[in-house]
PDB file of N, CA and C in Angstrom:
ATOM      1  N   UNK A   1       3.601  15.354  -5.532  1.00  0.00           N
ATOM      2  CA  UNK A   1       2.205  15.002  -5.529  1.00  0.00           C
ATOM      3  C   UNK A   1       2.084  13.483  -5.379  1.00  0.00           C
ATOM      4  N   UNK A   2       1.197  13.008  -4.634  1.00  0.00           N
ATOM      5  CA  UNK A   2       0.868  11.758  -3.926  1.00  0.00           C
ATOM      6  C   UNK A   2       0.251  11.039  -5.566  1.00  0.00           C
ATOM      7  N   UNK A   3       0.208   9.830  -5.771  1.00  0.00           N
ATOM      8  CA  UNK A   3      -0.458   9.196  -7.156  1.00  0.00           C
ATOM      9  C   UNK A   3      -0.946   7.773  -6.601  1.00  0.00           C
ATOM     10  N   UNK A   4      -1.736   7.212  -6.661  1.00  0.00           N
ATOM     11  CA  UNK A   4      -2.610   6.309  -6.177  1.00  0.00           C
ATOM     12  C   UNK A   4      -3.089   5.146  -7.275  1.00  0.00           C
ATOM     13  N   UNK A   5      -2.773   4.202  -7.575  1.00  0.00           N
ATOM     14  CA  UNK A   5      -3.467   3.547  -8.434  1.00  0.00           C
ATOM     15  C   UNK A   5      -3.948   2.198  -7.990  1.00  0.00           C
ATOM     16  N   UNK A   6      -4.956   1.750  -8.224  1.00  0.00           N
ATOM     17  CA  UNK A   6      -5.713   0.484  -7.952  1.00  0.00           C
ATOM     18  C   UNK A   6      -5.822  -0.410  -8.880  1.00  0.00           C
ATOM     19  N   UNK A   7      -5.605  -2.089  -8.468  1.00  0.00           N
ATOM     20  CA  UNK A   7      -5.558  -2.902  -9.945  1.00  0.00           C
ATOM     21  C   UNK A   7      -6.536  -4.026  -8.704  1.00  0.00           C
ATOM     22  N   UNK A   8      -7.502  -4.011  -9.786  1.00  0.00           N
ATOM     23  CA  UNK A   8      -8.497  -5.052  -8.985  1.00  0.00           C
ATOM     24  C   UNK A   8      -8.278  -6.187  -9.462  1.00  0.00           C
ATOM     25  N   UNK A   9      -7.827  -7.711  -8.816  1.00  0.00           N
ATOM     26  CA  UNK A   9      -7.380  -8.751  -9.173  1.00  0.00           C
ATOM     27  C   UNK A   9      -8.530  -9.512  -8.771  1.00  0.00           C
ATOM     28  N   UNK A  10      -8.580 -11.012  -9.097  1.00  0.00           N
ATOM     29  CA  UNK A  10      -9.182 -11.854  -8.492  1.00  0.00           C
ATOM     30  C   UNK A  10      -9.315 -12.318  -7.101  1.00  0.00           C
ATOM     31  N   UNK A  11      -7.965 -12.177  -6.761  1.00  0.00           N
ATOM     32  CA  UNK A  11      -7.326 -12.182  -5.469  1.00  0.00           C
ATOM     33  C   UNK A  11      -7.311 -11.231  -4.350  1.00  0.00           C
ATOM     34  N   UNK A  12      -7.822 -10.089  -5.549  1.00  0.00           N
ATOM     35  CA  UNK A  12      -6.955  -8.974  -4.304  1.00  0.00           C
ATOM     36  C   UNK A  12      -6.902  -7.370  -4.847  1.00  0.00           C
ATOM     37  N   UNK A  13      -7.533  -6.566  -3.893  1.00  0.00           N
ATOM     38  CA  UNK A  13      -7.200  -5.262  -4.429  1.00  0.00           C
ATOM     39  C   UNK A  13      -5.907  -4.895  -4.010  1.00  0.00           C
ATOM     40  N   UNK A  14      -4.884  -4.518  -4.875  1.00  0.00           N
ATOM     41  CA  UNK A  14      -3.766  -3.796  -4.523  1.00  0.00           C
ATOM     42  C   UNK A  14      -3.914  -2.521  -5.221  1.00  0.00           C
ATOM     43  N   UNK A  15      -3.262  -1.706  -4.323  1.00  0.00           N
ATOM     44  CA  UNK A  15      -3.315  -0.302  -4.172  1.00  0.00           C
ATOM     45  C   UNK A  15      -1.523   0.155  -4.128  1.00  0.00           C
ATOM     46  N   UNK A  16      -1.573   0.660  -5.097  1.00  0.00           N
ATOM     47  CA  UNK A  16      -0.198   1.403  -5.364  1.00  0.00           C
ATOM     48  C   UNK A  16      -0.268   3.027  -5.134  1.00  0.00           C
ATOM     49  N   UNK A  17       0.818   3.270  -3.776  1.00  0.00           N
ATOM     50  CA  UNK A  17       0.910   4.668  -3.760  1.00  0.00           C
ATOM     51  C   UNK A  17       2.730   4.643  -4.510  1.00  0.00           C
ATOM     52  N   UNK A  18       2.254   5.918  -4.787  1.00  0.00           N
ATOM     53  CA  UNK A  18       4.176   6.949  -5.235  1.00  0.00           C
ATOM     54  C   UNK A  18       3.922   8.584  -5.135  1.00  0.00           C
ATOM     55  N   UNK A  19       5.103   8.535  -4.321  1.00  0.00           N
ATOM     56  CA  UNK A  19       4.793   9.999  -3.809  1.00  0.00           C
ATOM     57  C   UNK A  19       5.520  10.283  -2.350  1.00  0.00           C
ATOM     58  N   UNK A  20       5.150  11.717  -2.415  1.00  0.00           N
ATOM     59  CA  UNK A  20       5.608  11.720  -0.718  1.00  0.00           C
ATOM     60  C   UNK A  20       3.917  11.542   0.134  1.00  0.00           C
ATOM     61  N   UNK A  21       4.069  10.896   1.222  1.00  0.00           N
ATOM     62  CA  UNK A  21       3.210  10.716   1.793  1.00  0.00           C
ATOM     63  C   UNK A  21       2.853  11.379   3.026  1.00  0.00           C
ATOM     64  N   UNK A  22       1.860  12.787   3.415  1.00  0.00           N
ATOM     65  CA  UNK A  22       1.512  12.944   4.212  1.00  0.00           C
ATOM     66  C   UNK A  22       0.039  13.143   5.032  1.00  0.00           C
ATOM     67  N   UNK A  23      -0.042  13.517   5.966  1.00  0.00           N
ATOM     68  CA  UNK A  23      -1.551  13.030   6.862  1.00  0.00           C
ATOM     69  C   UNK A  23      -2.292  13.437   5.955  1.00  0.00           C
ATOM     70  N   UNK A  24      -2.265  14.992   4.928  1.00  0.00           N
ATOM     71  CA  UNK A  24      -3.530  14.959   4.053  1.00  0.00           C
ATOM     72  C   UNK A  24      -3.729  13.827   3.118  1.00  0.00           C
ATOM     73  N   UNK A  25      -2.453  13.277   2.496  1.00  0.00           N
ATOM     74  CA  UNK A  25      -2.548  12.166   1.358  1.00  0.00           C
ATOM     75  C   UNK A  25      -3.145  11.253   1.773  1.00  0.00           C
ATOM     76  N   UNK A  26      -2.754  11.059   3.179  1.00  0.00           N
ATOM     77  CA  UNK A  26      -2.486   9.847   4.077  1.00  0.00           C
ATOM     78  C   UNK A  26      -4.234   9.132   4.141  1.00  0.00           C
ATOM     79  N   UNK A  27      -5.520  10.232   4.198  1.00  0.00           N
ATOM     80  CA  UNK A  27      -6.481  10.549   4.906  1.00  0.00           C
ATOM     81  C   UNK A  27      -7.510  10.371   3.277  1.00  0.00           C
ATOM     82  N   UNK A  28      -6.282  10.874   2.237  1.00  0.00           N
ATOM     83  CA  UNK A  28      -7.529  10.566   0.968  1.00  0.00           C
ATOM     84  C   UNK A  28      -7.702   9.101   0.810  1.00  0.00           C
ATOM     85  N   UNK A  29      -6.103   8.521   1.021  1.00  0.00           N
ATOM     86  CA  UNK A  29      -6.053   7.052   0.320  1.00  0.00           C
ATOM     87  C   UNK A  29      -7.199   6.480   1.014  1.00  0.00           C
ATOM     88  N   UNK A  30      -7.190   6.994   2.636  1.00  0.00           N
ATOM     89  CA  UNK A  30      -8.460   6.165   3.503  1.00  0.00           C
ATOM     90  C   UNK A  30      -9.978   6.487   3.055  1.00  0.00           C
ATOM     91  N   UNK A  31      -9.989   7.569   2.409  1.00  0.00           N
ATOM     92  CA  UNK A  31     -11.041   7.662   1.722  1.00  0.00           C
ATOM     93  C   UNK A  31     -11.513   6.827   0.608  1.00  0.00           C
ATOM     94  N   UNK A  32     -10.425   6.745   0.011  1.00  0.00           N
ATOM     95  CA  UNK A  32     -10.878   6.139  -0.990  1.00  0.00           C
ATOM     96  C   UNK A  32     -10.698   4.845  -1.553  1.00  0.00           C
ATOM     97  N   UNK A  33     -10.193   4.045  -0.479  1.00  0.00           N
ATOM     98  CA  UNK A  33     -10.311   2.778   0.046  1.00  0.00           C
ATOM     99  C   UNK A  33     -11.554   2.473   0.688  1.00  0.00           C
ATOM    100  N   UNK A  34     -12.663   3.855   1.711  1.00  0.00           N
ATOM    101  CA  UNK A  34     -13.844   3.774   1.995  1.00  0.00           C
ATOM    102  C   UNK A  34     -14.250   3.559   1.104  1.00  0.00           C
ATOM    103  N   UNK A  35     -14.777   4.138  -0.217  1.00  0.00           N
ATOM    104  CA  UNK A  35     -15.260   3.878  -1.270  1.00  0.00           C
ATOM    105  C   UNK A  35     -15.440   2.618  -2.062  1.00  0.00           C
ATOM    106  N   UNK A  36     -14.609   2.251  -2.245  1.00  0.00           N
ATOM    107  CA  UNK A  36     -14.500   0.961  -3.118  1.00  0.00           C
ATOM    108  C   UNK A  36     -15.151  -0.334  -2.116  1.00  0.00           C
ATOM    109  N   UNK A  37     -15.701  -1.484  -3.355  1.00  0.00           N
ATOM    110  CA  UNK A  37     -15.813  -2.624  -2.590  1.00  0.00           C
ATOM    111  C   UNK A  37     -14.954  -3.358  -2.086  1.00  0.00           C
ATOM    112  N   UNK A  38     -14.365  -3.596  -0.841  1.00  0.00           N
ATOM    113  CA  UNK A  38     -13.010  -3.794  -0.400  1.00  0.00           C
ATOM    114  C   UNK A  38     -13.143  -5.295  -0.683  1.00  0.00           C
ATOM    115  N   UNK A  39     -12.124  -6.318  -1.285  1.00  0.00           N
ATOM    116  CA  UNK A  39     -12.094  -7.693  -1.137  1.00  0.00           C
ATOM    117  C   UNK A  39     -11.123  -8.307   0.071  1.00  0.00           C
ATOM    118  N   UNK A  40     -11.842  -9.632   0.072  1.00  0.00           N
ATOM    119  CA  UNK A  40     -11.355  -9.877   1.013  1.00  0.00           C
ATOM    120  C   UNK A  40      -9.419  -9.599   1.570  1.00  0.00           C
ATOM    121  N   UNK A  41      -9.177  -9.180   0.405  1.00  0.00           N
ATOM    122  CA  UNK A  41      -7.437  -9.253   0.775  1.00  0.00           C
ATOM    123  C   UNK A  41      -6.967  -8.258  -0.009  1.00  0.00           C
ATOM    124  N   UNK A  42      -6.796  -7.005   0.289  1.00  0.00           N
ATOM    125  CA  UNK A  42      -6.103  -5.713   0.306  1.00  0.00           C
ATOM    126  C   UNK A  42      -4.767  -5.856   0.508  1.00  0.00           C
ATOM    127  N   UNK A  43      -3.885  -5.615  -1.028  1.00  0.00           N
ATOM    128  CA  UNK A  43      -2.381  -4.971  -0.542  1.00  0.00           C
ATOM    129  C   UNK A  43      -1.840  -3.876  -0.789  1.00  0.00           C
ATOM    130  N   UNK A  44      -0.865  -3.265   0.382  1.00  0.00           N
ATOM    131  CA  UNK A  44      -0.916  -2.115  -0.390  1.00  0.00           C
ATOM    132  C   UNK A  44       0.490  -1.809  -0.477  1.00  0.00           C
ATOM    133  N   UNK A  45       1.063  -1.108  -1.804  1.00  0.00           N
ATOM    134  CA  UNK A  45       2.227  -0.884  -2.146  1.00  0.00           C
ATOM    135  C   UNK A  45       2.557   0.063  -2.250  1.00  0.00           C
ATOM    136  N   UNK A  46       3.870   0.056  -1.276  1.00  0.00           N
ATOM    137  CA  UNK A  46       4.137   1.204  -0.905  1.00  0.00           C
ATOM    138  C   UNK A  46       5.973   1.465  -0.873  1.00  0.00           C
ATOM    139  N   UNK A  47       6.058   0.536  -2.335  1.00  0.00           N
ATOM    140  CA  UNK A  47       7.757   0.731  -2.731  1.00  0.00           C
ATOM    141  C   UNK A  47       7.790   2.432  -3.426  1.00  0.00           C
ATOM    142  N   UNK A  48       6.734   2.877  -4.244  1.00  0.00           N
ATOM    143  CA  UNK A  48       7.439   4.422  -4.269  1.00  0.00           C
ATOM    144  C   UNK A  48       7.484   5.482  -3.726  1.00  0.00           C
ATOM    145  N   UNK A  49       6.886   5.232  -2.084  1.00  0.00           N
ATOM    146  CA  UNK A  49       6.574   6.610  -1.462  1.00  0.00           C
ATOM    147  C   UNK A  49       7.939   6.885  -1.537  1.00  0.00           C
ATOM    148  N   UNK A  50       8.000   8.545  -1.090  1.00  0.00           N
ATOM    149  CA  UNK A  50       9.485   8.491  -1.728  1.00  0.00           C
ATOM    150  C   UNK A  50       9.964   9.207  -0.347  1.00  0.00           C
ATOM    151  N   UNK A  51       8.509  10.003   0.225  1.00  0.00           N
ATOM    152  CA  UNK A  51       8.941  10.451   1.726  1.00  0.00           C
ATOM    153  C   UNK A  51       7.905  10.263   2.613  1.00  0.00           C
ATOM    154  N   UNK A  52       7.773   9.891   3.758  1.00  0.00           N
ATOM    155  CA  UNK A  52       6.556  10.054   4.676  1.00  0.00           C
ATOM    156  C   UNK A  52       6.407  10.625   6.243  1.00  0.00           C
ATOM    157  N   UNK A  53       5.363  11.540   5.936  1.00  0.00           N
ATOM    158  CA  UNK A  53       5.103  11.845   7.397  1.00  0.00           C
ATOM    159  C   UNK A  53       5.145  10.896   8.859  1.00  0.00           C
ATOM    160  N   UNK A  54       5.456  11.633  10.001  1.00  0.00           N
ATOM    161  CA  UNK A  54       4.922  10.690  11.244  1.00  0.00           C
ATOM    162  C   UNK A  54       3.690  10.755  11.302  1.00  0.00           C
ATOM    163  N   UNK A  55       3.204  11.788  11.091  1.00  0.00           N
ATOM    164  CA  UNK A  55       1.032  11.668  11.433  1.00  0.00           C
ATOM    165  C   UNK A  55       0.987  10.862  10.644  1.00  0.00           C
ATOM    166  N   UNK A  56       0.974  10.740   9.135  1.00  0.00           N
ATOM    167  CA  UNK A  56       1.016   9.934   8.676  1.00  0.00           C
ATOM    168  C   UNK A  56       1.215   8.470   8.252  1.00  0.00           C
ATOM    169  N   UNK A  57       2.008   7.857   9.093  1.00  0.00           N
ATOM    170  CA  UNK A  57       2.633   6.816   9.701  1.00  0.00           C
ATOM    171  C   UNK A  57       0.948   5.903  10.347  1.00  0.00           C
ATOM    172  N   UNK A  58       0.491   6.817  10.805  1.00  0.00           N
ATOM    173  CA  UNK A  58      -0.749   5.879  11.846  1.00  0.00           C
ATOM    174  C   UNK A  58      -1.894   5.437  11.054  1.00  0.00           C
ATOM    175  N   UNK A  59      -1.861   6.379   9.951  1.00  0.00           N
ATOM    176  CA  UNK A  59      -2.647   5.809   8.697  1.00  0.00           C
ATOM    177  C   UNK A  59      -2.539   4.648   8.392  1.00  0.00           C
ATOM    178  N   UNK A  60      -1.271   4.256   7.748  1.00  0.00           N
ATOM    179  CA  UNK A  60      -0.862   2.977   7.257  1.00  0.00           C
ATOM    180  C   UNK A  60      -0.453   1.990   8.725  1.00  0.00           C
ATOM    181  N   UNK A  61      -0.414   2.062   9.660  1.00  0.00           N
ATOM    182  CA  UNK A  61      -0.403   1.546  11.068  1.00  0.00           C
ATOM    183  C   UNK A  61      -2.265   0.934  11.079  1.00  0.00           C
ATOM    184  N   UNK A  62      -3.235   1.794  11.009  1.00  0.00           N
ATOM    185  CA  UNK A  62      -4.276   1.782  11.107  1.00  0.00           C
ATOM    186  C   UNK A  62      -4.842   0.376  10.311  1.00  0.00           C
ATOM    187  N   UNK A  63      -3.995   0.978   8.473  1.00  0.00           N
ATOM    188  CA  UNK A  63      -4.725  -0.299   7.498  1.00  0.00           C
ATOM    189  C   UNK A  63      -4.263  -1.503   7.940  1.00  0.00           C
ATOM    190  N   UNK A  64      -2.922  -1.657   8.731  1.00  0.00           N
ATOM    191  CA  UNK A  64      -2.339  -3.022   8.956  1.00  0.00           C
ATOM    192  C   UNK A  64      -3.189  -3.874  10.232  1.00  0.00           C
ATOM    193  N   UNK A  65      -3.261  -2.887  10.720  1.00  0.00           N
ATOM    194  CA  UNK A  65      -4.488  -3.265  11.886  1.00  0.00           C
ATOM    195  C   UNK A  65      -6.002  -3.982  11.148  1.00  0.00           C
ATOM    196  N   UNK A  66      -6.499  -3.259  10.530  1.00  0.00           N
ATOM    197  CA  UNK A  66      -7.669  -4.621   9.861  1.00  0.00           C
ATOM    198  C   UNK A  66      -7.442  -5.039   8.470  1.00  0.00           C
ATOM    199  N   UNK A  67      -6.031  -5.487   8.691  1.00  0.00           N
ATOM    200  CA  UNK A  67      -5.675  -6.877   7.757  1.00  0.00           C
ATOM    201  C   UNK A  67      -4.821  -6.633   6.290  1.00  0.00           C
ATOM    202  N   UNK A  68      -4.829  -5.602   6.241  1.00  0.00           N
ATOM    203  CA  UNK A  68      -4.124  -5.318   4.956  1.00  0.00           C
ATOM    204  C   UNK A  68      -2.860  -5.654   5.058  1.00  0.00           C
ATOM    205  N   UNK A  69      -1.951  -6.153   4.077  1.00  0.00           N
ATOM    206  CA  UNK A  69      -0.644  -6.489   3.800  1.00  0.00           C
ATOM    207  C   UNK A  69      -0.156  -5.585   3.095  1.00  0.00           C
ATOM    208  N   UNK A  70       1.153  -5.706   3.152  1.00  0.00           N
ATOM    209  CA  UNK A  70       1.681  -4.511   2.258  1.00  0.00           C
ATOM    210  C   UNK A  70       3.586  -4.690   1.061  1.00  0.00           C
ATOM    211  N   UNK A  71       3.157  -4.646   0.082  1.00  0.00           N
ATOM    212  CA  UNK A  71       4.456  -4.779  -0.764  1.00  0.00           C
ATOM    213  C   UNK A  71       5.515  -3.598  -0.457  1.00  0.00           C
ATOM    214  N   UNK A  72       6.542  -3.766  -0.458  1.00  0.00           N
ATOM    215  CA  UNK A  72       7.767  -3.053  -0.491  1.00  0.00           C
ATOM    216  C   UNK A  72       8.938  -4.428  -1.226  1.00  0.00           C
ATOM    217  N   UNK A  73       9.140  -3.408  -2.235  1.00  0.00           N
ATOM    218  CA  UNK A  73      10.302  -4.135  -3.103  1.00  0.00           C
ATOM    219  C   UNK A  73      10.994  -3.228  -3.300  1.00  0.00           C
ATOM    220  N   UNK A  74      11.407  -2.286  -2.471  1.00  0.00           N
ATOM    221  CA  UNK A  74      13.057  -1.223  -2.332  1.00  0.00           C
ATOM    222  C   UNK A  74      13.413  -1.354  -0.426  1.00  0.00           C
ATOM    223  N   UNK A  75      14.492  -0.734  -0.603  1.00  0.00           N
ATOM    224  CA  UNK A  75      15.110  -0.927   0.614  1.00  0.00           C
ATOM    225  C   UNK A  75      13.865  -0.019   1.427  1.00  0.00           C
ATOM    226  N   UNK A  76      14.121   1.616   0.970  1.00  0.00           N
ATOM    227  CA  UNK A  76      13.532   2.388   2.039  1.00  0.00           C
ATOM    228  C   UNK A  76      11.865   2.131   2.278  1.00  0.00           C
ATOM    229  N   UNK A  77      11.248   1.552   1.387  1.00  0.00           N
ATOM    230  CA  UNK A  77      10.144   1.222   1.703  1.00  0.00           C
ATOM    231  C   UNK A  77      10.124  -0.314   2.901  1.00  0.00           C
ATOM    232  N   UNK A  78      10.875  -1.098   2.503  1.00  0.00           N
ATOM    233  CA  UNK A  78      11.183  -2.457   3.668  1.00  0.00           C
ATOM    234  C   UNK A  78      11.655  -1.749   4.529  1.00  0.00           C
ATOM    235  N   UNK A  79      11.819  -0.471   4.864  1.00  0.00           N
ATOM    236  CA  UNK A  79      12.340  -0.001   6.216  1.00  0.00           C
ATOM    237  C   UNK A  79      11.399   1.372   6.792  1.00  0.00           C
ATOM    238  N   UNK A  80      10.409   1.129   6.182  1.00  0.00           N
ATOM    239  CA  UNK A  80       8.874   1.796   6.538  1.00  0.00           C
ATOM    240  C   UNK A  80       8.291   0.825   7.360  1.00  0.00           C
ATOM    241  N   UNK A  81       7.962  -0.534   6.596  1.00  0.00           N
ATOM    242  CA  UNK A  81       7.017  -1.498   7.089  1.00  0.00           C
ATOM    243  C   UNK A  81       7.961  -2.389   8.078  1.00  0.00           C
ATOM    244  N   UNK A  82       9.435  -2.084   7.909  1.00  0.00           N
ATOM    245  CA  UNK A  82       9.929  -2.678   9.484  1.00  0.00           C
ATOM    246  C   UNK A  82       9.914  -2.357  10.907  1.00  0.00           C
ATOM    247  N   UNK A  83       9.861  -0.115  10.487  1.00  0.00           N
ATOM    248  CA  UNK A  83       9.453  -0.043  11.474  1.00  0.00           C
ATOM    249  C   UNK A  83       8.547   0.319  12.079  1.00  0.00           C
ATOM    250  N   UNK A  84       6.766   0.334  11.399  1.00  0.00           N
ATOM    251  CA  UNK A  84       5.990   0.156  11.467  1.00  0.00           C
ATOM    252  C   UNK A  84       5.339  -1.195  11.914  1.00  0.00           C
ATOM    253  N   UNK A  85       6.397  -2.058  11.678  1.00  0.00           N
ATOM    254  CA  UNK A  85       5.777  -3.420  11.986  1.00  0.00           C
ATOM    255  C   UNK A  85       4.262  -4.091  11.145  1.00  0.00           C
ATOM    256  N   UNK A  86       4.270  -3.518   9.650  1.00  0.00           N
ATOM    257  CA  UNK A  86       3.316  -3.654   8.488  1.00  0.00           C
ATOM    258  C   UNK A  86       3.697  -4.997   8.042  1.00  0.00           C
ATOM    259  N   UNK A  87       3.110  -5.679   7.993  1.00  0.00           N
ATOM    260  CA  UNK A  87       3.225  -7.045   7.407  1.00  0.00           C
ATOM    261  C   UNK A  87       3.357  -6.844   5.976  1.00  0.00           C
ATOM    262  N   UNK A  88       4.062  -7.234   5.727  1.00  0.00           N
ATOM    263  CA  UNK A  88       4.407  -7.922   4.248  1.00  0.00           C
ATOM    264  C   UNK A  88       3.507  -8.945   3.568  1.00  0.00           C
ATOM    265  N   UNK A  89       3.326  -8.942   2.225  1.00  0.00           N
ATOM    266  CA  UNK A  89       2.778  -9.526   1.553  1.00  0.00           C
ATOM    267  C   UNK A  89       3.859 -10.957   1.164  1.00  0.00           C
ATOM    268  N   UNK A  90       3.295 -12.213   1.259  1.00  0.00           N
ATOM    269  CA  UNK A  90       4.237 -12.849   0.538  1.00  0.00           C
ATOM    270  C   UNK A  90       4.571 -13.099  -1.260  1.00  0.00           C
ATOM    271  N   UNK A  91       5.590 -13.207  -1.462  1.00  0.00           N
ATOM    272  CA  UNK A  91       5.421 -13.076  -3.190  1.00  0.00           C
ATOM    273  C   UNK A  91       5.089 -11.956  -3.694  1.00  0.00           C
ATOM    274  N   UNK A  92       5.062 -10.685  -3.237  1.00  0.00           N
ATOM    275  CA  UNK A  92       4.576  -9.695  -3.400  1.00  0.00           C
ATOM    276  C   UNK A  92       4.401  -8.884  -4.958  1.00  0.00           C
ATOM    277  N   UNK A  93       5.866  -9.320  -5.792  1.00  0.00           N
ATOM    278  CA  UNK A  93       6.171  -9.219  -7.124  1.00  0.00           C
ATOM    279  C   UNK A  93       5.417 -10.209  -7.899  1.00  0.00           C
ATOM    280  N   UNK A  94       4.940 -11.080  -7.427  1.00  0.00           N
ATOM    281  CA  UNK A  94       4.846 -12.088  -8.547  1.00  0.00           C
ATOM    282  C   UNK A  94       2.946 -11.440  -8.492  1.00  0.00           C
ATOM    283  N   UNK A  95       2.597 -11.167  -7.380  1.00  0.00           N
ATOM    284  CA  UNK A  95       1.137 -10.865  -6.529  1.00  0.00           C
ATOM    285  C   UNK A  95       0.685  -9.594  -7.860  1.00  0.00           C
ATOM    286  N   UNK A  96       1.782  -8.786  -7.500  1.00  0.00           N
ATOM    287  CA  UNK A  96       1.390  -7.415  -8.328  1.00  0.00           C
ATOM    288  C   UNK A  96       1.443  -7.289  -9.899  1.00  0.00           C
ATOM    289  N   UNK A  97       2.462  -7.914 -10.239  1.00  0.00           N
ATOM    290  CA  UNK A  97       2.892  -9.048 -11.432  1.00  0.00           C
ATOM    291  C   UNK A  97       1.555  -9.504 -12.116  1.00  0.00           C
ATOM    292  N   UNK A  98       1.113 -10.334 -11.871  1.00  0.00           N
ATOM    293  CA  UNK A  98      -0.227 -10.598 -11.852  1.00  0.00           C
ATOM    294  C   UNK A  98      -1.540  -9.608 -12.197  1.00  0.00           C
ATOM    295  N   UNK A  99      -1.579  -9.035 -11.082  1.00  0.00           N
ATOM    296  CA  UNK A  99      -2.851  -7.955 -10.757  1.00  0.00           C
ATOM    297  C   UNK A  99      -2.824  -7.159 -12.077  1.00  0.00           C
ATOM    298  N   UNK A 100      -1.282  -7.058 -12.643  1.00  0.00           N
ATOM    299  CA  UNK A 100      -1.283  -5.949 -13.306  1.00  0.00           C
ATOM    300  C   UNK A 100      -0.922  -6.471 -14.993  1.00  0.00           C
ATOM    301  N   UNK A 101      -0.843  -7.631 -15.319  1.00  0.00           N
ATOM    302  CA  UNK A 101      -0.798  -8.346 -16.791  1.00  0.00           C
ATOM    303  C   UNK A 101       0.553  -8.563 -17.138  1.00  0.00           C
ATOM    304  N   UNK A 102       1.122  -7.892 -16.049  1.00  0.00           N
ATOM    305  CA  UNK A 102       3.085  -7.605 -16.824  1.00  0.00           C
ATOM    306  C   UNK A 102       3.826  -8.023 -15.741  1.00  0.00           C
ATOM    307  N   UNK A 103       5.295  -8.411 -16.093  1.00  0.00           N
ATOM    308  CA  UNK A 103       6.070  -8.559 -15.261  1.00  0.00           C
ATOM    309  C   UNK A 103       6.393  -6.866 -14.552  1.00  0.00           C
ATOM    310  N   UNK A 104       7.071  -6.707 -13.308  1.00  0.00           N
ATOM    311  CA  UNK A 104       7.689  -4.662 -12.960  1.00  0.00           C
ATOM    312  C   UNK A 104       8.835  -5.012 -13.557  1.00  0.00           C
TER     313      UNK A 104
END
């Protein structure tokens, strides 16, 4: 089961998925990223997907397209957004670190 959590920062909504990720999951997160007041700088983390679809793939292709950045702090997730070509967040640990009151 897909798990979704949002930590609204000063800076920045980051959005934590974990899970396996596919076009239905893929299609809520976009939902419910519609929903919310988006700030100017959306990241989204995506170190625990643990598997992901190709339909799915164009989803997160899609968010990188209007501007979202994205954390990966494990290998197989840095090898989602490499070959997706998803931009990375810089500092991404220290970013989420932050957002969230605690060191990960």
């Amino acid at each position: 089961m897909l798990r979704v959590e949002m930590h609204d920062s000063i800076n920045a909504l980051i959005i934590k998925v974990d899970g396996p990720f596919a076009l239905e999951t893929a299609e809520h997160l976009r939902a419910l990223i519609a929903l919310c007041r988006v700030p100017m700088r959306v990241l989204i983390d995506v170190t625990e997907i643990a598997s992901i679809e190709t339909t799915a793939e164009a989803v997160l292709f899609g968010l990188a397209k209007v501007g979202y950045r994205f954390i990966a702090d494990a290998p197989h997730a840095m090898e989602i957004c490499r070959r997706l070509h998803l931009p990375l967040a810089r500092r991404a640990s220290r970013t989420l670190a932050r957002a969230r009151g605690y060191q990960p």
